[in-house]
C-alpha atoms as a PDB file:
ATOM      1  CA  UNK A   1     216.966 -27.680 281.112  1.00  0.00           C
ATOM      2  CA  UNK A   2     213.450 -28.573 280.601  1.00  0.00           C
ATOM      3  CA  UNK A   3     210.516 -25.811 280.823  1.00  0.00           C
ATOM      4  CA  UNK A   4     207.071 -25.407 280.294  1.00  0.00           C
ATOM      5  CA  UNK A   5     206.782 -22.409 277.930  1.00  0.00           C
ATOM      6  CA  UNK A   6     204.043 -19.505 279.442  1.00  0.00           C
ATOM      7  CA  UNK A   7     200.583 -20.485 279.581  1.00  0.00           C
ATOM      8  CA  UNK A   8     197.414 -18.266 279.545  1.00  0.00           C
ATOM      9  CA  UNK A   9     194.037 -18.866 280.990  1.00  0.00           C
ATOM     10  CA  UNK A  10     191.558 -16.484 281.221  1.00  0.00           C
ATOM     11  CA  UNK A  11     187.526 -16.355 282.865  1.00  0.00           C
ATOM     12  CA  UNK A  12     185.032 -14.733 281.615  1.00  0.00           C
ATOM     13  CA  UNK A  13     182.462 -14.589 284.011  1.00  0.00           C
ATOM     14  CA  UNK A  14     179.082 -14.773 282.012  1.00  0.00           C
ATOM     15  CA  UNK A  15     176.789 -15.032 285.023  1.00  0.00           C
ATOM     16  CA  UNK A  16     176.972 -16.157 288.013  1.00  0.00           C
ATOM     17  CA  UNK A  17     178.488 -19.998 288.325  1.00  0.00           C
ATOM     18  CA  UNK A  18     179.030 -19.354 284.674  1.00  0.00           C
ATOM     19  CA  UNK A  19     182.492 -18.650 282.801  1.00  0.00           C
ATOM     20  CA  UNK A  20     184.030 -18.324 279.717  1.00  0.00           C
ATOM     21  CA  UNK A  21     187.608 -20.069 279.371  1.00  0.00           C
ATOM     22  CA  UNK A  22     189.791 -18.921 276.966  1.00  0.00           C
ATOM     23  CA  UNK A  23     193.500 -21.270 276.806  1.00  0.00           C
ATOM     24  CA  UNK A  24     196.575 -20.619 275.244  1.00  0.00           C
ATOM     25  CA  UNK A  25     198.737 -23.660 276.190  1.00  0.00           C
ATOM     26  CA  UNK A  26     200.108 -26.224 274.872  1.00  0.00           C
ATOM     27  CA  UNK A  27     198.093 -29.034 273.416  1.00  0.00           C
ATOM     28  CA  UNK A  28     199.106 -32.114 276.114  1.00  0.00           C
ATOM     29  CA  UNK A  29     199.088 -29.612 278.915  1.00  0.00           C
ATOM     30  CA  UNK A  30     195.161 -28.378 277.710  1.00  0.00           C
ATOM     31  CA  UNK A  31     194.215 -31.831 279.074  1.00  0.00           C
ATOM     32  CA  UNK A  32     195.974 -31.567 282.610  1.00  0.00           C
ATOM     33  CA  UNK A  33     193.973 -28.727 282.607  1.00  0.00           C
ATOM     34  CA  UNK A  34     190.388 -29.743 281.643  1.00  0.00           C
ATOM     35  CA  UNK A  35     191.256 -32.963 284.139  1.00  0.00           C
ATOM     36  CA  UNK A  36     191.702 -30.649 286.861  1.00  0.00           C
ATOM     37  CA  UNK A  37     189.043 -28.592 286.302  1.00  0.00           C
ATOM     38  CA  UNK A  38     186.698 -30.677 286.275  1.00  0.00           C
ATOM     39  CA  UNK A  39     187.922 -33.321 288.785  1.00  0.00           C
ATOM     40  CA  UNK A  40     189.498 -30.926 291.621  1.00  0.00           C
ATOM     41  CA  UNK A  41     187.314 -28.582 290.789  1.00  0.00           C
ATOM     42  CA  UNK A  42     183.943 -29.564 289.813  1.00  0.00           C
ATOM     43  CA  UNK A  43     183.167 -27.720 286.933  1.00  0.00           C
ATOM     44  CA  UNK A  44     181.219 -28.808 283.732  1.00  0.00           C
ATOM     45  CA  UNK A  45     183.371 -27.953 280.596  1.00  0.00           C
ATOM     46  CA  UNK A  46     181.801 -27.864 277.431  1.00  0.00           C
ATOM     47  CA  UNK A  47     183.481 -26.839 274.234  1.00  0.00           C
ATOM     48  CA  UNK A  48     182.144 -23.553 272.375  1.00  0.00           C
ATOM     49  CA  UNK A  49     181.639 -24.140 269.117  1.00  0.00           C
ATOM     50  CA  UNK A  50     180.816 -21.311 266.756  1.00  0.00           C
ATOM     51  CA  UNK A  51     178.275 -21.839 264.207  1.00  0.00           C
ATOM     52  CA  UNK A  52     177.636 -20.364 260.074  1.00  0.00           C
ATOM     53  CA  UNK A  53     176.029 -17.321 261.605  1.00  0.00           C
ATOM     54  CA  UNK A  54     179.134 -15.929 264.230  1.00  0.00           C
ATOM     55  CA  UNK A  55     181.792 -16.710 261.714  1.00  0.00           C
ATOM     56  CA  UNK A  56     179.912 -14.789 259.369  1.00  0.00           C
ATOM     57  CA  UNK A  57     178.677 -12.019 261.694  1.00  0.00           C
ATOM     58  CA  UNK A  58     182.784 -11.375 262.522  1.00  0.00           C
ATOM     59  CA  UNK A  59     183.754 -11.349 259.210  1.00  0.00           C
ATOM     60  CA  UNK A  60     181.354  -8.862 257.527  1.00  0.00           C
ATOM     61  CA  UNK A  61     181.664  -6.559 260.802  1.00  0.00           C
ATOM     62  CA  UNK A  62     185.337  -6.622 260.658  1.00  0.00           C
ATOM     63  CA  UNK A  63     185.133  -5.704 256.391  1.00  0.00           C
ATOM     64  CA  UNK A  64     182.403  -3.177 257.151  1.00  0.00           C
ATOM     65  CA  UNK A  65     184.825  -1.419 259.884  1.00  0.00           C
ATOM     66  CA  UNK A  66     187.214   0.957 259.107  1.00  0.00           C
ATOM     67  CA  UNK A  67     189.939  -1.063 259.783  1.00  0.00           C
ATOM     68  CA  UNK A  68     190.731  -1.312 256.123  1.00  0.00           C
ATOM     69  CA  UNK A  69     191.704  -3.994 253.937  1.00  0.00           C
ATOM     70  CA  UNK A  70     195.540  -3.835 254.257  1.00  0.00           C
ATOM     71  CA  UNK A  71     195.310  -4.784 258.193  1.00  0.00           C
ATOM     72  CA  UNK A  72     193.194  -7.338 257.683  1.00  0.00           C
ATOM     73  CA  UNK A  73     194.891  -9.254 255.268  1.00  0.00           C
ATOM     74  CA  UNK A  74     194.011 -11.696 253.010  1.00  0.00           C
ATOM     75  CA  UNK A  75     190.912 -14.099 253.782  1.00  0.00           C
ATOM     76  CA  UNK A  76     190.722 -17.642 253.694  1.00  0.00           C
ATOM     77  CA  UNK A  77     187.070 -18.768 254.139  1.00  0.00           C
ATOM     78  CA  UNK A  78     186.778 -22.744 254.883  1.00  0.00           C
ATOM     79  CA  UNK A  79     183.583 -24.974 254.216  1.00  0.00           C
ATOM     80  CA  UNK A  80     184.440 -27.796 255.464  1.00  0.00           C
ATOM     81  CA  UNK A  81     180.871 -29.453 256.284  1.00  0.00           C
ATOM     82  CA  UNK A  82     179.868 -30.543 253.243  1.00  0.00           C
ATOM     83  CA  UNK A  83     177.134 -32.852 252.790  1.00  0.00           C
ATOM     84  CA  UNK A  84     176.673 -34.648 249.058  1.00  0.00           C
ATOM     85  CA  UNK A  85     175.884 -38.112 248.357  1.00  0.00           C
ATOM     86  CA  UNK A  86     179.260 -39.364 246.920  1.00  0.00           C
ATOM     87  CA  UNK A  87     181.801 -37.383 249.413  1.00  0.00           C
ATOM     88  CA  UNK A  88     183.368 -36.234 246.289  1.00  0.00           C
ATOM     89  CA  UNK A  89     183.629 -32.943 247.905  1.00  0.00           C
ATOM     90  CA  UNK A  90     184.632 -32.649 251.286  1.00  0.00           C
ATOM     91  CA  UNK A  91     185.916 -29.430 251.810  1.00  0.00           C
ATOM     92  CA  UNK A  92     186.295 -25.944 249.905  1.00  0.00           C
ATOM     93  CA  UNK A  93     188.600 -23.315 250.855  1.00  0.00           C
ATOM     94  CA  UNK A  94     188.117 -19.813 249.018  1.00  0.00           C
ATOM     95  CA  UNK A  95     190.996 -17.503 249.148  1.00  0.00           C
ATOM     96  CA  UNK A  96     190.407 -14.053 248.546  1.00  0.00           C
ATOM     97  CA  UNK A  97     193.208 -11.060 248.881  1.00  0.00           C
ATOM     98  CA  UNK A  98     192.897  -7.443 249.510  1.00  0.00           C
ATOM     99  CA  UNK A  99     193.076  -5.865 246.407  1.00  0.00           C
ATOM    100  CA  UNK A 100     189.541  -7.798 245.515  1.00  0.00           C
ATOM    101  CA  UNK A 101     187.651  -6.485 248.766  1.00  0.00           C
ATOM    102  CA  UNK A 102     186.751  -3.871 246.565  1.00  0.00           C
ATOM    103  CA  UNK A 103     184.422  -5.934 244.409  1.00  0.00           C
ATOM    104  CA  UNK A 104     182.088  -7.166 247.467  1.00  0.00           C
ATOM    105  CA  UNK A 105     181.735  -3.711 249.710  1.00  0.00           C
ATOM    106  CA  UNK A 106     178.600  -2.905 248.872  1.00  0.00           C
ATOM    107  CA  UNK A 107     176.435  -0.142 250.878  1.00  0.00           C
ATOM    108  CA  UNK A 108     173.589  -2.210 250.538  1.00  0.00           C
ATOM    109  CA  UNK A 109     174.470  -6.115 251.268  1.00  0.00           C
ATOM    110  CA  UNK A 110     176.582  -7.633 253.695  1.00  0.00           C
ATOM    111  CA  UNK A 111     180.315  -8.946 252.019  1.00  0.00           C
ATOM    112  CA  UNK A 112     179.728 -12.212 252.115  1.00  0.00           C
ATOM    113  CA  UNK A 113     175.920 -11.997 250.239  1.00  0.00           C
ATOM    114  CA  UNK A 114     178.027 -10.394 247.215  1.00  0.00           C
ATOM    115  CA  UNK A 115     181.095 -12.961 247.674  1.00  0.00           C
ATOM    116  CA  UNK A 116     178.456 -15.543 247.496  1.00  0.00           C
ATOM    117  CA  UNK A 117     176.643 -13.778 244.434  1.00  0.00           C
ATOM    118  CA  UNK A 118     179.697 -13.583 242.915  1.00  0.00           C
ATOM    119  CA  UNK A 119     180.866 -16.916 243.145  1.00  0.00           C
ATOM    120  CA  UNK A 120     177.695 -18.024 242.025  1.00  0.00           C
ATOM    121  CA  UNK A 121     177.895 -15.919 238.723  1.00  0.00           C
ATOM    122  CA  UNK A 122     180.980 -17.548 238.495  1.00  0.00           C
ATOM    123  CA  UNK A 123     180.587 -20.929 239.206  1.00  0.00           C
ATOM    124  CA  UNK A 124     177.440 -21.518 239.872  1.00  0.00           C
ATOM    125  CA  UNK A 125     178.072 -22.896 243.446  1.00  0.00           C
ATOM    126  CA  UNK A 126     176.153 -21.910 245.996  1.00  0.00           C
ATOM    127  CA  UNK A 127     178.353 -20.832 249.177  1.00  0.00           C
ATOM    128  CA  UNK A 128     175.484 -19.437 251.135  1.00  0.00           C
ATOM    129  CA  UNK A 129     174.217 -22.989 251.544  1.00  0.00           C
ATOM    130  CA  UNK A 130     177.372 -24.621 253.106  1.00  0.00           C
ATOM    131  CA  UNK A 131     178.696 -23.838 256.496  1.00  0.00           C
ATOM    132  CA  UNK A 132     182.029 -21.473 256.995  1.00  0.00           C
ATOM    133  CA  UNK A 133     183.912 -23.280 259.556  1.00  0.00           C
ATOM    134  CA  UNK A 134     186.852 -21.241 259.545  1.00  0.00           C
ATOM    135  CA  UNK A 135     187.611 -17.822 259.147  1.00  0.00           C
ATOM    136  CA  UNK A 136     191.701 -16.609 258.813  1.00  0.00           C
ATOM    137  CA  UNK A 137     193.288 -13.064 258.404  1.00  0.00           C
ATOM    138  CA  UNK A 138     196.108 -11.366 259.338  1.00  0.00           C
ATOM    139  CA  UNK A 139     194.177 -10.425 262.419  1.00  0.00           C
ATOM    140  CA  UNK A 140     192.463 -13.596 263.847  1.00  0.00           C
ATOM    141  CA  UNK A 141     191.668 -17.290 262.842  1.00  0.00           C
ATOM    142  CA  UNK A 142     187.950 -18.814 264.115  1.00  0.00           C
ATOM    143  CA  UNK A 143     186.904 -22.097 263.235  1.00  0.00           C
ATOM    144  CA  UNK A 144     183.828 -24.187 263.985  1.00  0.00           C
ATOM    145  CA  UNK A 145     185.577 -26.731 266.782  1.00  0.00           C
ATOM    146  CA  UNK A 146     185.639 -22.953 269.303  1.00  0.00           C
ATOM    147  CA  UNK A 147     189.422 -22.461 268.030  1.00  0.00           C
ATOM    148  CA  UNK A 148     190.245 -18.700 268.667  1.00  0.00           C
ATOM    149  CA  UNK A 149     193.312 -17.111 268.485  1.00  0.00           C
ATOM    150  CA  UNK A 150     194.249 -13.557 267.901  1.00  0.00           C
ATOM    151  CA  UNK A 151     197.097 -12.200 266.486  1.00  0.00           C
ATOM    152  CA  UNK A 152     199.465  -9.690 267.502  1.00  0.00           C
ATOM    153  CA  UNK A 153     198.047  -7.162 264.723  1.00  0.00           C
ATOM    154  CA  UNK A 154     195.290  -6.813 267.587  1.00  0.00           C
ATOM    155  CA  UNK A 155     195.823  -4.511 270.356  1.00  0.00           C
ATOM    156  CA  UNK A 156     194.648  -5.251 274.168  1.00  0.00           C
ATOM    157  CA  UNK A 157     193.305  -1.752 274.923  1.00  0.00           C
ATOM    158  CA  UNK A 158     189.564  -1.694 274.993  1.00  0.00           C
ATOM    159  CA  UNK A 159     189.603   1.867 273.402  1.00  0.00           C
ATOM    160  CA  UNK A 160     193.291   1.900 271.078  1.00  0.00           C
ATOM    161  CA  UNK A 161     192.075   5.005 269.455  1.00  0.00           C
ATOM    162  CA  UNK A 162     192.848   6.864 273.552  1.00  0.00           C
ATOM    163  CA  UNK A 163     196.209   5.361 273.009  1.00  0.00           C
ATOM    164  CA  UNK A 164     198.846   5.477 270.678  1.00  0.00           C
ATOM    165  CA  UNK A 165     197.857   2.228 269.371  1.00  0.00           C
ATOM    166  CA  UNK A 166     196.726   2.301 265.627  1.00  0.00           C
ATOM    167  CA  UNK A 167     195.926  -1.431 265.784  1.00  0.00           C
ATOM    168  CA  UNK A 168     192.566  -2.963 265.941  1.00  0.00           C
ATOM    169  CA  UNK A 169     191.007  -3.835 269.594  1.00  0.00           C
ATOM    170  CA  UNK A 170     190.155  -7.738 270.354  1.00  0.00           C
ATOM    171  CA  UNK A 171     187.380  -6.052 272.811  1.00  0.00           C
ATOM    172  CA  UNK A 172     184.776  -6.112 270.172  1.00  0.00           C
ATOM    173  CA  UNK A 173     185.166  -9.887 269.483  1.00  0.00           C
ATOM    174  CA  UNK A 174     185.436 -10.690 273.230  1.00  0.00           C
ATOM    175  CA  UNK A 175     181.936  -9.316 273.805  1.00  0.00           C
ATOM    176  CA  UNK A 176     180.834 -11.208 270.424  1.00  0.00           C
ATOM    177  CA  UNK A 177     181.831 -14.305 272.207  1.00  0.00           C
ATOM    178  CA  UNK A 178     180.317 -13.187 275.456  1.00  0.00           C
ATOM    179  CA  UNK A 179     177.115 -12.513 273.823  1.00  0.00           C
ATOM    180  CA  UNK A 180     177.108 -15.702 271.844  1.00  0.00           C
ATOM    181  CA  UNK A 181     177.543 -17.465 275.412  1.00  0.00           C
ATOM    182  CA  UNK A 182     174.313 -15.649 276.635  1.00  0.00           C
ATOM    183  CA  UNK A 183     172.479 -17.227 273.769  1.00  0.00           C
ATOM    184  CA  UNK A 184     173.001 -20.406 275.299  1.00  0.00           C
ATOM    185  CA  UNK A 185     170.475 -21.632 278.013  1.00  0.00           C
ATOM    186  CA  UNK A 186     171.148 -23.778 281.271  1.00  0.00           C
ATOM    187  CA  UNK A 187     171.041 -27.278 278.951  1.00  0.00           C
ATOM    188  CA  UNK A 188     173.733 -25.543 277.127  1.00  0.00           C
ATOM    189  CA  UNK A 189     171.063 -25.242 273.862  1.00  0.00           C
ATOM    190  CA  UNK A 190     171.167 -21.717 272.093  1.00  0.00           C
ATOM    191  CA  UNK A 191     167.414 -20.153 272.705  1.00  0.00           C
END
């Protein structure tokens, strides 16, 4: 027998007449959707995409937490909007495990201004002037195109620490993405 396997939606209303859509379906069925949505329904969909400055806001507030290196796993930072004359380089993924964290806490600068120091120093490349598109750990994966997804290292509850839930809260992130929607104004332009 033949079945469709669960799927999630879930709105976020912004503001009035405004929502945020998260999906978790599969990928032929996320066009059913969107067809319905905006032909039954009458809604304008437009795609979120996060820019340079979210990606990077979630990743140094999720180092500078407490949540500690070991539950956030290993990093995998993607530029993959490179710009150069010759399109010799396209893309560059940096991989970076736990045991290094140590090297770019720093009191004083954010985690990725001493990542990108350091890989300077290293290699003289300059990170801070390329765009992270992607962001993967054990606990999430964000890229550039609005792809979210959350992993089940995250808990549900708003507040785990009333609960007997040691695991990190997707709440925090939520309300990134519902204040990154604010930004935007009725053109769908961030102010």
């Amino acid at each position: 027998m033949n079945t469709i396997p669960l799927q999630n939606l879930i709105f976020i209303e912004i503001e009035s007449g405004v929502m945020l859509l998260l999906m978790k379906c599969i990928s032929k069925l996320s066009s059913v959707i969107e067809t319905f949505l905006k032909n039954d329904l009458g809604c304008l969909l437009d795609p979120l995409k996060l820019d340079n400055e979210f990606i990077s806001e979630i990743l140094n507030n999720t180092v500078a937490s407490d949540i500690g290196p070991e539950n956030i796993g290993a990093l995998e930072l993607a530029y993959t909007k490179i710009k150069n004359t010759n399109s010799s380089l396209a893309s560059l993924i940096v991989n970076l495990e736990t045991h290094h964290f140590h090297y770019f806490i720093n009191k004083n600068k954010s985690f990725l201004d001493m990542l990108y120091a350091h890989t300077f120093a290293q290699s003289s490349i300059h990170l801070d002037n390329y765009q992270l598109t992607r962001l993967r750990c054990k606990l999430y994966f964000f890229s550039y195109e609005g792809l979210i997804r959350f992993s089940s290292n995250m808990s549900h509850h708003p507040y785990p620490e009333t609960t007997d839930d040691p695991r990190p809260s997707i709440w925090p992130l939520l309300l990134k993405l519902y204040d990154l929607c604010l930004s935007f104004d009725d053109t769908g332009l961030q102010d």
